[in-house]
Structure formats: structure tokens, C-alpha cells
C-alpha atoms as a PDB file:
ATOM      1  CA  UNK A   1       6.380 127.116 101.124  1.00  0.00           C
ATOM      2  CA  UNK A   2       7.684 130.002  99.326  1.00  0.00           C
ATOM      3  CA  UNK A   3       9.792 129.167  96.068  1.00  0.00           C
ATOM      4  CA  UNK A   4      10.633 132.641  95.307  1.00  0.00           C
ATOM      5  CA  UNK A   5      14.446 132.373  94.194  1.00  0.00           C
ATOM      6  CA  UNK A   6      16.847 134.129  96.615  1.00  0.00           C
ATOM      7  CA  UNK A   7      17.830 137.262  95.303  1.00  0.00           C
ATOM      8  CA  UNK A   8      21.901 138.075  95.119  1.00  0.00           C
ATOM      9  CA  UNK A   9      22.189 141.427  96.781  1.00  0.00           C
ATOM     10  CA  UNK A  10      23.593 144.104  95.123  1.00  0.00           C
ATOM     11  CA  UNK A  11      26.331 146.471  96.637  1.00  0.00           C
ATOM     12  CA  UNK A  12      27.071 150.108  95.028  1.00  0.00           C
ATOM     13  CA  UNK A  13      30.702 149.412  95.271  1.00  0.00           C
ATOM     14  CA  UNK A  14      30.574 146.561  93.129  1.00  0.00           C
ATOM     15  CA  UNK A  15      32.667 147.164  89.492  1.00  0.00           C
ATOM     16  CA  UNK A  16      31.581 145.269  86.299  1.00  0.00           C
ATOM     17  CA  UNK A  17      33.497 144.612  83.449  1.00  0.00           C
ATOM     18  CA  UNK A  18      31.175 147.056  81.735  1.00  0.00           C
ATOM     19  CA  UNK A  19      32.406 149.752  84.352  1.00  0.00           C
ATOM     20  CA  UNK A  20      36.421 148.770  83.552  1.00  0.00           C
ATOM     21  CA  UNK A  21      35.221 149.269  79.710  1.00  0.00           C
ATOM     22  CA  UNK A  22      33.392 152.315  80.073  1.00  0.00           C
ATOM     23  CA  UNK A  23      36.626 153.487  82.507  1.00  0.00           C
ATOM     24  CA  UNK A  24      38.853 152.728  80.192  1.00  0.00           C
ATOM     25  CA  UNK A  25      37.215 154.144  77.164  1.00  0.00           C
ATOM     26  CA  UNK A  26      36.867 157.956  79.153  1.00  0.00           C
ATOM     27  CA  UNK A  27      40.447 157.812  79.935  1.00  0.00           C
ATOM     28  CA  UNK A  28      41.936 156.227  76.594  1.00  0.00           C
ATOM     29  CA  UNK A  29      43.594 159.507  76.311  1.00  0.00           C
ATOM     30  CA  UNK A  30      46.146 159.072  79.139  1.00  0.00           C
ATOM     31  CA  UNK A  31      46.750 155.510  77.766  1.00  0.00           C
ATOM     32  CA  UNK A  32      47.583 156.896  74.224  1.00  0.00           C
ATOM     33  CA  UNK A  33      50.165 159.725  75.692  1.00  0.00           C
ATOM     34  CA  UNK A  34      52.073 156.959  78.412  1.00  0.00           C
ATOM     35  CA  UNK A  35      52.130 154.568  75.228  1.00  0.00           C
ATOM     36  CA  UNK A  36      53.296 156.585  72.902  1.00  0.00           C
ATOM     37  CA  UNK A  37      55.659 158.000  75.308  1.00  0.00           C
ATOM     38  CA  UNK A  38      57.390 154.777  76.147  1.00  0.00           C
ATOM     39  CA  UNK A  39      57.361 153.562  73.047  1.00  0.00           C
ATOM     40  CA  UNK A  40      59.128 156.582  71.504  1.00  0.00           C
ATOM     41  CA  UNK A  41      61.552 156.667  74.656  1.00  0.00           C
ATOM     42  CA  UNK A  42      62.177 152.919  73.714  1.00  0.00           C
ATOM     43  CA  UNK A  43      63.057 153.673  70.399  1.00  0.00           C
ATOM     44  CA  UNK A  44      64.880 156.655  70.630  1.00  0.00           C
ATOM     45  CA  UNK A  45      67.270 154.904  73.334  1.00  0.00           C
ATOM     46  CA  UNK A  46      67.664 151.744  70.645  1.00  0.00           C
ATOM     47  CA  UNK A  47      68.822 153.773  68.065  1.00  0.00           C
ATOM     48  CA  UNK A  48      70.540 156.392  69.734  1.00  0.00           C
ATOM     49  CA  UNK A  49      71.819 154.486  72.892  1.00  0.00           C
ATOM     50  CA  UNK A  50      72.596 150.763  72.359  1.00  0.00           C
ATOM     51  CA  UNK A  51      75.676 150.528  70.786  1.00  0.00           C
ATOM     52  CA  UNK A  52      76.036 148.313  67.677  1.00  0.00           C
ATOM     53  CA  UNK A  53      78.194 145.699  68.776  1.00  0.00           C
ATOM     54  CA  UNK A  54      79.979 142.221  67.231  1.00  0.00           C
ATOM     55  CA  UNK A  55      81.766 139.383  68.948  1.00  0.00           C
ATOM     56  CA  UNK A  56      85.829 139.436  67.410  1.00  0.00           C
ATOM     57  CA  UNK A  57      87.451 135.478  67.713  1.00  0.00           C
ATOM     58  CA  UNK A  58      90.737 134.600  67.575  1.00  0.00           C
ATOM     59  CA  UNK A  59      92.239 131.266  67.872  1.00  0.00           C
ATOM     60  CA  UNK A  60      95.663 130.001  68.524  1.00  0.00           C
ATOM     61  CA  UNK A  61      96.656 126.065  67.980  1.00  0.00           C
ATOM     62  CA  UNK A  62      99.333 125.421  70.816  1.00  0.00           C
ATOM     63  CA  UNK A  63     102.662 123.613  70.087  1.00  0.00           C
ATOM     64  CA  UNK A  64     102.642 120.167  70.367  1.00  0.00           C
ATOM     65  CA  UNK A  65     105.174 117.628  71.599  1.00  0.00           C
ATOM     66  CA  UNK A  66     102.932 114.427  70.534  1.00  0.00           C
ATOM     67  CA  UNK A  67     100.045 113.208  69.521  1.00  0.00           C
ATOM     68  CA  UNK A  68      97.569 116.009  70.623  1.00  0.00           C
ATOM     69  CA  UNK A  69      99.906 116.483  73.641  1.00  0.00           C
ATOM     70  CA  UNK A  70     100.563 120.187  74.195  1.00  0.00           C
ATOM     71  CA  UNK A  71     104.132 121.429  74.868  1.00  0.00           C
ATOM     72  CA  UNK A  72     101.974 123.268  77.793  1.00  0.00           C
ATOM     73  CA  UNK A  73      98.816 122.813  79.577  1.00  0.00           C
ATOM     74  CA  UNK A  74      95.725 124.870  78.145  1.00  0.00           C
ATOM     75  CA  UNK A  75      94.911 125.936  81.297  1.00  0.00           C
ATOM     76  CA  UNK A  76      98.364 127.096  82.383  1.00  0.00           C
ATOM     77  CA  UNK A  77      98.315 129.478  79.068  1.00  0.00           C
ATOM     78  CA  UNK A  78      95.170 130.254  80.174  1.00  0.00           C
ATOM     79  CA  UNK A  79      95.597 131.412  83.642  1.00  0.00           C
ATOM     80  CA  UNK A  80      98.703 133.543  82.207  1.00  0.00           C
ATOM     81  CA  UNK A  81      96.901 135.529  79.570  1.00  0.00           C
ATOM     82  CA  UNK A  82      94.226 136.395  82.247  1.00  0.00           C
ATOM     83  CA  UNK A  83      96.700 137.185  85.083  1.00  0.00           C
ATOM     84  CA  UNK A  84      99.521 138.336  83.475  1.00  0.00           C
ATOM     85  CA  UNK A  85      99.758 139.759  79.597  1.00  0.00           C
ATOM     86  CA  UNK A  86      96.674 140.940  79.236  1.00  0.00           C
ATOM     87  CA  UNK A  87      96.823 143.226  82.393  1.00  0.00           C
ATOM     88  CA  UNK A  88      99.616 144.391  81.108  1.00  0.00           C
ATOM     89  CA  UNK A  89      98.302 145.128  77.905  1.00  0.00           C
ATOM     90  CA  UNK A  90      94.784 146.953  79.692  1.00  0.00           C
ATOM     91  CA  UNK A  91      97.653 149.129  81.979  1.00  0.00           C
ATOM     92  CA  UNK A  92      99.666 150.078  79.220  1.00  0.00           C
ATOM     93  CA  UNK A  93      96.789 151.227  77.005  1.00  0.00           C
ATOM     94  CA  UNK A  94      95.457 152.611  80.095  1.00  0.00           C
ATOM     95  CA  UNK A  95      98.750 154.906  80.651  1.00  0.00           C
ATOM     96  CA  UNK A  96      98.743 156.112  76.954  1.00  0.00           C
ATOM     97  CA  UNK A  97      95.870 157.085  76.179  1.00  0.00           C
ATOM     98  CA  UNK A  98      94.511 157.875  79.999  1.00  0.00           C
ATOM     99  CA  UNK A  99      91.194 155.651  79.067  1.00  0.00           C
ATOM    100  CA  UNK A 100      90.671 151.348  79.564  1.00  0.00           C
ATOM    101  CA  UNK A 101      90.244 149.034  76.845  1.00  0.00           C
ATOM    102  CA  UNK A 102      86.757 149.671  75.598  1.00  0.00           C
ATOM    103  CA  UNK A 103      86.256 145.675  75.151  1.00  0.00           C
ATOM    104  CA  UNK A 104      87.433 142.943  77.819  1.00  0.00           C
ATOM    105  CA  UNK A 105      88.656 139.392  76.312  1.00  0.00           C
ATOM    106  CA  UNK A 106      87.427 135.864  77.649  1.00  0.00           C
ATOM    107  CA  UNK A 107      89.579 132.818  76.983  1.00  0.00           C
ATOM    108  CA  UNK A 108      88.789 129.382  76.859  1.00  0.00           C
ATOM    109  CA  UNK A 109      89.768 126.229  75.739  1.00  0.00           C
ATOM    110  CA  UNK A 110      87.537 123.855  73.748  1.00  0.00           C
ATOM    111  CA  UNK A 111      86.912 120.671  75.070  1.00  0.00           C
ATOM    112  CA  UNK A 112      89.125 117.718  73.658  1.00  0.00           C
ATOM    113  CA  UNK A 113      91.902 120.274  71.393  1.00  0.00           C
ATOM    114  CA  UNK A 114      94.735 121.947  71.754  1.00  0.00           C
ATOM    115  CA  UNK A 115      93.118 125.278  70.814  1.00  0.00           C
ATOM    116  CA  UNK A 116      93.188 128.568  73.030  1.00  0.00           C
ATOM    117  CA  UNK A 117      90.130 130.758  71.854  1.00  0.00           C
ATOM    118  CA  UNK A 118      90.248 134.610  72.554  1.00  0.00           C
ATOM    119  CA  UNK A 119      86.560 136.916  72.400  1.00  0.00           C
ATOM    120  CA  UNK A 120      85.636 139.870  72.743  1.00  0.00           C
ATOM    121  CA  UNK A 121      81.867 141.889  72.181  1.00  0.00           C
ATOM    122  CA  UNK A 122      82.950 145.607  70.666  1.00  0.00           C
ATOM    123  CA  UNK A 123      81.598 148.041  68.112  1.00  0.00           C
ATOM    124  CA  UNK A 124      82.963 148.492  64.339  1.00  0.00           C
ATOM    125  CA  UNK A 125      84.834 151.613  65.400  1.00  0.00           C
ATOM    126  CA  UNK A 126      86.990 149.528  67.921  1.00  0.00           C
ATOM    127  CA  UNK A 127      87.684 146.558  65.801  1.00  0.00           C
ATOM    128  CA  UNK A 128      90.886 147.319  64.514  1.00  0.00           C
ATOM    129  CA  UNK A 129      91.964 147.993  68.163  1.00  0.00           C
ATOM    130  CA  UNK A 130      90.511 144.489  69.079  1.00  0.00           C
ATOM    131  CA  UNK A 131      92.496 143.029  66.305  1.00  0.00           C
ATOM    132  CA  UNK A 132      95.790 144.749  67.659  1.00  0.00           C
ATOM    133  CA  UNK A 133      95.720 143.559  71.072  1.00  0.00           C
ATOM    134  CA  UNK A 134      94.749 139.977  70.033  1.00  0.00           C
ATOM    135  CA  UNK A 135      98.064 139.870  67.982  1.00  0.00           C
ATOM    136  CA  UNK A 136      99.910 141.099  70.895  1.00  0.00           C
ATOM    137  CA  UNK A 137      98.534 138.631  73.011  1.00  0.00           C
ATOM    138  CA  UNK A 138      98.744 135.479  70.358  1.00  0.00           C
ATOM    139  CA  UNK A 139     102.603 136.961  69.856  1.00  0.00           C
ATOM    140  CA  UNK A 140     102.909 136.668  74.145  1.00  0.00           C
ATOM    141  CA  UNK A 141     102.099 133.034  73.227  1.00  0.00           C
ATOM    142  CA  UNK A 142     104.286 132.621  70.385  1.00  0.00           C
ATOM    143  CA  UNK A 143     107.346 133.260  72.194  1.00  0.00           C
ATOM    144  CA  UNK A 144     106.659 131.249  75.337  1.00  0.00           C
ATOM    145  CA  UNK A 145     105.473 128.211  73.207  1.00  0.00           C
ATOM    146  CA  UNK A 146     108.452 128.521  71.549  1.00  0.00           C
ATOM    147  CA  UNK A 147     110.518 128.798  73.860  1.00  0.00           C
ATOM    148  CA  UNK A 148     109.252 125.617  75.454  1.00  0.00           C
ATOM    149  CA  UNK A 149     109.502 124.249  72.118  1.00  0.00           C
ATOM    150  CA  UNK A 150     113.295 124.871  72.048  1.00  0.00           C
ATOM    151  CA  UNK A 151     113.606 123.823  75.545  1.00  0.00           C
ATOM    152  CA  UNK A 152     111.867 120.170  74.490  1.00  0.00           C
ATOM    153  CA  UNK A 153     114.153 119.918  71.237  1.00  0.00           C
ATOM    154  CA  UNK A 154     117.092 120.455  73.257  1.00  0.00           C
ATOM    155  CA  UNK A 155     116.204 117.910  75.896  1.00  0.00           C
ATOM    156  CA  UNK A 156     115.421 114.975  73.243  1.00  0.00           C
ATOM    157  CA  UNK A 157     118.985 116.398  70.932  1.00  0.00           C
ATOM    158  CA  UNK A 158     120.856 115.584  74.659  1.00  0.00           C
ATOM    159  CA  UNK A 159     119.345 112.684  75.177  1.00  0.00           C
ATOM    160  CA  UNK A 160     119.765 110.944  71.979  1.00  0.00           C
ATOM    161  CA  UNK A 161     124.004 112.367  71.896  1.00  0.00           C
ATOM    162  CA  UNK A 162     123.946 110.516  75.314  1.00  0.00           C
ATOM    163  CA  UNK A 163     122.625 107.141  74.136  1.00  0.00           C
ATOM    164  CA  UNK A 164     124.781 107.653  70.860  1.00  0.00           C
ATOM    165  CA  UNK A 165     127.808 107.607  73.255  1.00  0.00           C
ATOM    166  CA  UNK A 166     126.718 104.765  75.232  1.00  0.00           C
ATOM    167  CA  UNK A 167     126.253 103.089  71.867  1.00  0.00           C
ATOM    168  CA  UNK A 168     129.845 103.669  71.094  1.00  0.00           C
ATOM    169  CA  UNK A 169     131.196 102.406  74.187  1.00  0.00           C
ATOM    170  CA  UNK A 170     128.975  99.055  74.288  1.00  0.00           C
ATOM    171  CA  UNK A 171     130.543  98.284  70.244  1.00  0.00           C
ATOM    172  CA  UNK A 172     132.757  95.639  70.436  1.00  0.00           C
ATOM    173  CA  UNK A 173     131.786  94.361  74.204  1.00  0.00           C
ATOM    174  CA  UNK A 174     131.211  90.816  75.520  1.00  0.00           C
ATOM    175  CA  UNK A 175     127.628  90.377  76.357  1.00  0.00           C
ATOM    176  CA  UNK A 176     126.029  93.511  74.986  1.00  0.00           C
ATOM    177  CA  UNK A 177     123.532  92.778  72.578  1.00  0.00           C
ATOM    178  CA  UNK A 178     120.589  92.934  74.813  1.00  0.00           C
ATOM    179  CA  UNK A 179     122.048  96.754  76.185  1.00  0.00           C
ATOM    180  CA  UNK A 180     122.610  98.022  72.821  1.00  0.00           C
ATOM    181  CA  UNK A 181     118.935  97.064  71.512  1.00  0.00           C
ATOM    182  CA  UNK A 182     117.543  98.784  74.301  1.00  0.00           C
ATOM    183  CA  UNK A 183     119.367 101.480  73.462  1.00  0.00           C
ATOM    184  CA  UNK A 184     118.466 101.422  69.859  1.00  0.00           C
ATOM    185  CA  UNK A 185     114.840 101.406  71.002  1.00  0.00           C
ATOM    186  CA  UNK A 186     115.256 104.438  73.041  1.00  0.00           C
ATOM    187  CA  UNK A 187     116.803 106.439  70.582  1.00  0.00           C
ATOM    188  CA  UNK A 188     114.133 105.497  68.119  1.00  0.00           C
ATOM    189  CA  UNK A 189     111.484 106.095  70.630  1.00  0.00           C
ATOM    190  CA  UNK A 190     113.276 109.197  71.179  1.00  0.00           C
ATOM    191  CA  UNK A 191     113.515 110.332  67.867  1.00  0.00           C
ATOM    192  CA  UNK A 192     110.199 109.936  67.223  1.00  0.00           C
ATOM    193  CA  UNK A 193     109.358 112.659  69.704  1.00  0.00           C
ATOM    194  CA  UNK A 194     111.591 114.560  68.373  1.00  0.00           C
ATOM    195  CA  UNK A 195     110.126 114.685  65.023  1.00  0.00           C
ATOM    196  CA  UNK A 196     106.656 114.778  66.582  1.00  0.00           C
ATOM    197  CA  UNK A 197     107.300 118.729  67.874  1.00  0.00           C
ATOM    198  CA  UNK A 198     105.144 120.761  66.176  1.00  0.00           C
ATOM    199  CA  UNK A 199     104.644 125.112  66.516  1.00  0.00           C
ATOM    200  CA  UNK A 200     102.486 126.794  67.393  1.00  0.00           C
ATOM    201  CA  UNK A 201      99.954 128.055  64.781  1.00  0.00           C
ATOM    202  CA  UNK A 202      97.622 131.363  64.490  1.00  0.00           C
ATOM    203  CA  UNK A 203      94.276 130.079  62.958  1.00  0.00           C
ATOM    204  CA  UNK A 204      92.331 132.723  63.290  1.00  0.00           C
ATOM    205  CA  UNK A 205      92.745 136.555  64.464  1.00  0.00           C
ATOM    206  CA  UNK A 206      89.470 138.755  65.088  1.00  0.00           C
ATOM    207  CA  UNK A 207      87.226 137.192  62.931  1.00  0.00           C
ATOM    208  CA  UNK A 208      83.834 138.897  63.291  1.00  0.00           C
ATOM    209  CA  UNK A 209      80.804 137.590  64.104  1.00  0.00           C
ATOM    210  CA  UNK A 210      78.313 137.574  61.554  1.00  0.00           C
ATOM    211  CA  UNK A 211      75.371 138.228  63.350  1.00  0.00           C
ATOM    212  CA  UNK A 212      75.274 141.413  66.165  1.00  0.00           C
ATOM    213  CA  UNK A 213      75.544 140.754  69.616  1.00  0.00           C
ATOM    214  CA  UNK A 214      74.089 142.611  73.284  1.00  0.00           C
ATOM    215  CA  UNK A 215      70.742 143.577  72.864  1.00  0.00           C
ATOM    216  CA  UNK A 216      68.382 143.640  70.299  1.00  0.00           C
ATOM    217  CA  UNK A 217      67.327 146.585  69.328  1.00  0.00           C
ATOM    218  CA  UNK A 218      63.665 145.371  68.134  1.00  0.00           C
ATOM    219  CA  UNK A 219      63.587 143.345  71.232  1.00  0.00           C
ATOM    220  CA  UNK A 220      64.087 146.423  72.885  1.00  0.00           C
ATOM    221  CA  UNK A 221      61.478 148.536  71.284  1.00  0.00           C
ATOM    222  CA  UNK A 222      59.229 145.794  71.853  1.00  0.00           C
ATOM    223  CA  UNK A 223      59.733 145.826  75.470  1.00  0.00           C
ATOM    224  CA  UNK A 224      59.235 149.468  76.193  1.00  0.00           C
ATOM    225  CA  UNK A 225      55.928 148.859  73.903  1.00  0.00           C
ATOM    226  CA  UNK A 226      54.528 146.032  76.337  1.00  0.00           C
ATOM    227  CA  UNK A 227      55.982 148.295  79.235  1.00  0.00           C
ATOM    228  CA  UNK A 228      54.025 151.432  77.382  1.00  0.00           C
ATOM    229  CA  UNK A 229      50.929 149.456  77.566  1.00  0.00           C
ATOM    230  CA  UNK A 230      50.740 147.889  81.410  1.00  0.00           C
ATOM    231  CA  UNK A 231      51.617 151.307  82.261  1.00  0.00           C
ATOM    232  CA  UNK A 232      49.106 153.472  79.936  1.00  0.00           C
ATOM    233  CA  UNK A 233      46.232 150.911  81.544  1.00  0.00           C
ATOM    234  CA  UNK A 234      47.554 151.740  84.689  1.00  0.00           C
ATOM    235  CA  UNK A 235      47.726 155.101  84.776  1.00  0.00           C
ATOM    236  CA  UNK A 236      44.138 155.674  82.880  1.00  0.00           C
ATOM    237  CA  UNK A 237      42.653 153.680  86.184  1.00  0.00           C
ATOM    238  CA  UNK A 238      44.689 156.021  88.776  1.00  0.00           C
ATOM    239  CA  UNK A 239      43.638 159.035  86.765  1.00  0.00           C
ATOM    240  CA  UNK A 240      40.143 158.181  86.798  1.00  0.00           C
ATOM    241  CA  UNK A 241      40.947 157.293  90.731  1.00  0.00           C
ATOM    242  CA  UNK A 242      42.185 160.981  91.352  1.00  0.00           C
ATOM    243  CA  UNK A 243      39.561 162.397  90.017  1.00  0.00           C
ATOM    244  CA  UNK A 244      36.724 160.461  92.045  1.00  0.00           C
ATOM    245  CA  UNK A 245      38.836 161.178  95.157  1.00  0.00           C
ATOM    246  CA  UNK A 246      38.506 165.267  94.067  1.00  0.00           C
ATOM    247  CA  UNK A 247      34.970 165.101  93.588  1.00  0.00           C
ATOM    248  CA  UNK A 248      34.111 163.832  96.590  1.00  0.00           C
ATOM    249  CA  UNK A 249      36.221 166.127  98.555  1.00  0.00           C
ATOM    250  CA  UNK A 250      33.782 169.051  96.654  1.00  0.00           C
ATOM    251  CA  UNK A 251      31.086 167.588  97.672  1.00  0.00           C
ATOM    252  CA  UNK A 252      32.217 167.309 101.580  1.00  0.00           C
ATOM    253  CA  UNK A 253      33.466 170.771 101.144  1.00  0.00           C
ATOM    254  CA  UNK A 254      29.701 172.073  99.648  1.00  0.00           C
ATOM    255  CA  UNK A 255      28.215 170.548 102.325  1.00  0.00           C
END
């Protein structure tokens, strides 16, 4: 019985790790160039490129009629600001100075206030631009909170002179105690609305961010390094590829 241990055949075509290395090594110069090359591209487009860029915040407390009840619904002011002034505000700029607004604005509402919260991502050079159109806007909600305000004070005023009259006419009846009670208790209940109307207030206006936002500039560098890399490694294979390919097409040539 033969216990000679099977040989693994061998094929010419196989590649070792040792073959990779020794690749790898005889074409390190076209890794160093696409490397470098990224890299470099990488940075110059970070510093050159990406613009530096902060969030601006403003924030607007809405006029209240009550107890945390707004004299409007958030999202009503909401859906106004993004349908209404601020397109006007983007066409007039537009018309002026024959460019858009460099910045766009989100609005929101936090959850559980009465607060309407107006952002926007810009550069330095454009903050005092930022802070101009958020004051326009915060003034478009100024005058239609008050407004509503007014509109709310005058309702409760009316209402009270009403029950005052009715007051006046019950005085001196038969059987009108229970009537003129109620009517006590409505005008207090009333009153007390009336004294719980608050204005609107302007918290904050474009308060910058203290950090930068958009894209990190390191991050990016870092990036086109990692990119520089997988594609130096790649490109040291093909070029070692391409030149096989040539020498073999001498050699069927020669012969």
C-alpha cells in the first residue's frame, strides 16, 4: 500500500500573497502619485471649495389668549411663512438684485410651546442678510398676531358691555338672582381672558451657531485620503496588468 502523501498540484497561474507583495512593491510608484494626487485634490477643494458655513436661529413666542393657548395655530403661521411671506421676500430680493437668496429658511414648531423657530445654514459674509430677512419675516408675524390680538380684545370688551347691560336691566327684578350670578360668573370668566392676552414676543433673531455646519472639512480630506489609497492599490495592479498584456503581445509578434 503506498502511503506517499498526495501531492497538491501546482498551476502557473496561481498568485501568492508573496506575488501581490512583490507586485505591489515594483509599482509603489503609481500608488504614491494617485495618493498624493487625491489627497492634494481633497484638500485643495476643502479649503478652497467648501464654503464655511453656520446655522442662524431665530425664535418668535406667539401671542397668547390663555394658558399656553395661542391666539393662532403654530401650524397655520407656519404654513403662511412657507407659502406666502417668505416667497415674497425670495421674489423681491430676487427682482432687486437679479440673484435668489443665497440661504433658504426651515420653520418649525417645538413640540409642546408656543414657539415658531426660523433656520437657516449660510456663510459669515451673508449673515447680516440672514438677520434682515428674519426681522422681516418675525415683523410679518407681528402684525398678524396682533391683529388677531386686537380682534380677541375686542370680542371679550363686547361681550362683557353686553352682559354689563343685561346686568342693568335684571337690577331691581322679581326672581333674578339666579340670572344675575350667572352673569356675574361670565363676566368674571370673561375678564379673566381678557387679562390673560398676551403679545407676541421676539426671543431670539439670528443667533449663530457655535459650531460650523455642512461638511467637514477634515472629514473631507480624510475621505479623498481613503479614496487616494483604494485607488493608488488599484491602479498599481492595472499598471502592472498593462504591462504583462504588452509583453506578451512582443513576444507573439517576435515569433
Amino acid at each position: 500500500m503506498d502511503n506517499t502523501p498526495e501531492r497538491r498540484p501546482t498551476y502557473d497561474d496561481e498568485i501568492s500573497l508573496v506575488d501581490l507583495a512583490t507586485t505591489f512593491i515594483r509599482r509603489r510608484r503609481v500608488f504614491y502619485v494617485v495618493f498624493l494626487a487625491t489627497t492634494l485634490a481633497g484638500l485643495a477643494y476643502a479649503l478652497l471649495l467648501v464654503p464655511e458655513k453656520y446655522e442662524y436661529v431665530s425664535l418668535y413666542q406667539m401671542a397668547e389668549v390663555g394658558s399656553g393657548k395661542t391666539v393662532e395655530a403654530p401650524a397655520t403661521t407656519i404654513a403662511t411663512l412657507q407659502n406666502r411671506w417668505f416667497p415674497e421676500i425670495h421674489a423681491t430680493h430676487r427682482q432687486k438684485e437679479d440673484a435668489k437668496l443665497p440661504f433658504e429658511i426651515s420653520f418649525s414648531n417645538p413640540k409642546d410651546t408656543g414657539l415658531i423657530r426660523m433656520a437657516s445654514e449660510a456663510s459669515p459674509e451673508n449673515a447680516a442678510l440672514v438677520e434682515e430677512t428674519h426681522e422681516k419675516l418675525i415683523d410679518q408675524i407681528k402684525e398678524r398676531q396682533q391683529a388677531l390680538l386686537t380682534r380677541e380684545k375686542q370680542s371679550l370688551e363686547s361681550r362683557i358691555d353686553a352682559i354689563d347691560r343685561a346686568l342693568e336691566s335684571l337690577q331691581g327684578g322679581q326672581d333674578t338672582g339666579s340670572a344675575i350670578a350667572e352673569a356675574y360668573e361670565k363676566r368674571v370668566e370673561l375678564e379673566g381672558k381678557l387679562e390673560g392676552l398676551s403679545p407676541g414676543e421676539s426671543l431670539v433673531v439670528s443667533r449663530k451657531s457655535a459650531e460650523r455646519k455642512g461638511a467637514s472639512k477634515s472629514l473631507i480630506v480624510i475621505l479623498a485620503a481613503v479614496l487616494g489609497g483604494m485607488m493608488g492599490v488599484f491602479l498599481a495592479f492595472f499598471s502592472e496588468f498593462i504591462v504583462l498584456v504588452r509583453e506578451q503581445l512582443g513576444e507573439g509578434v517576435g515569433e
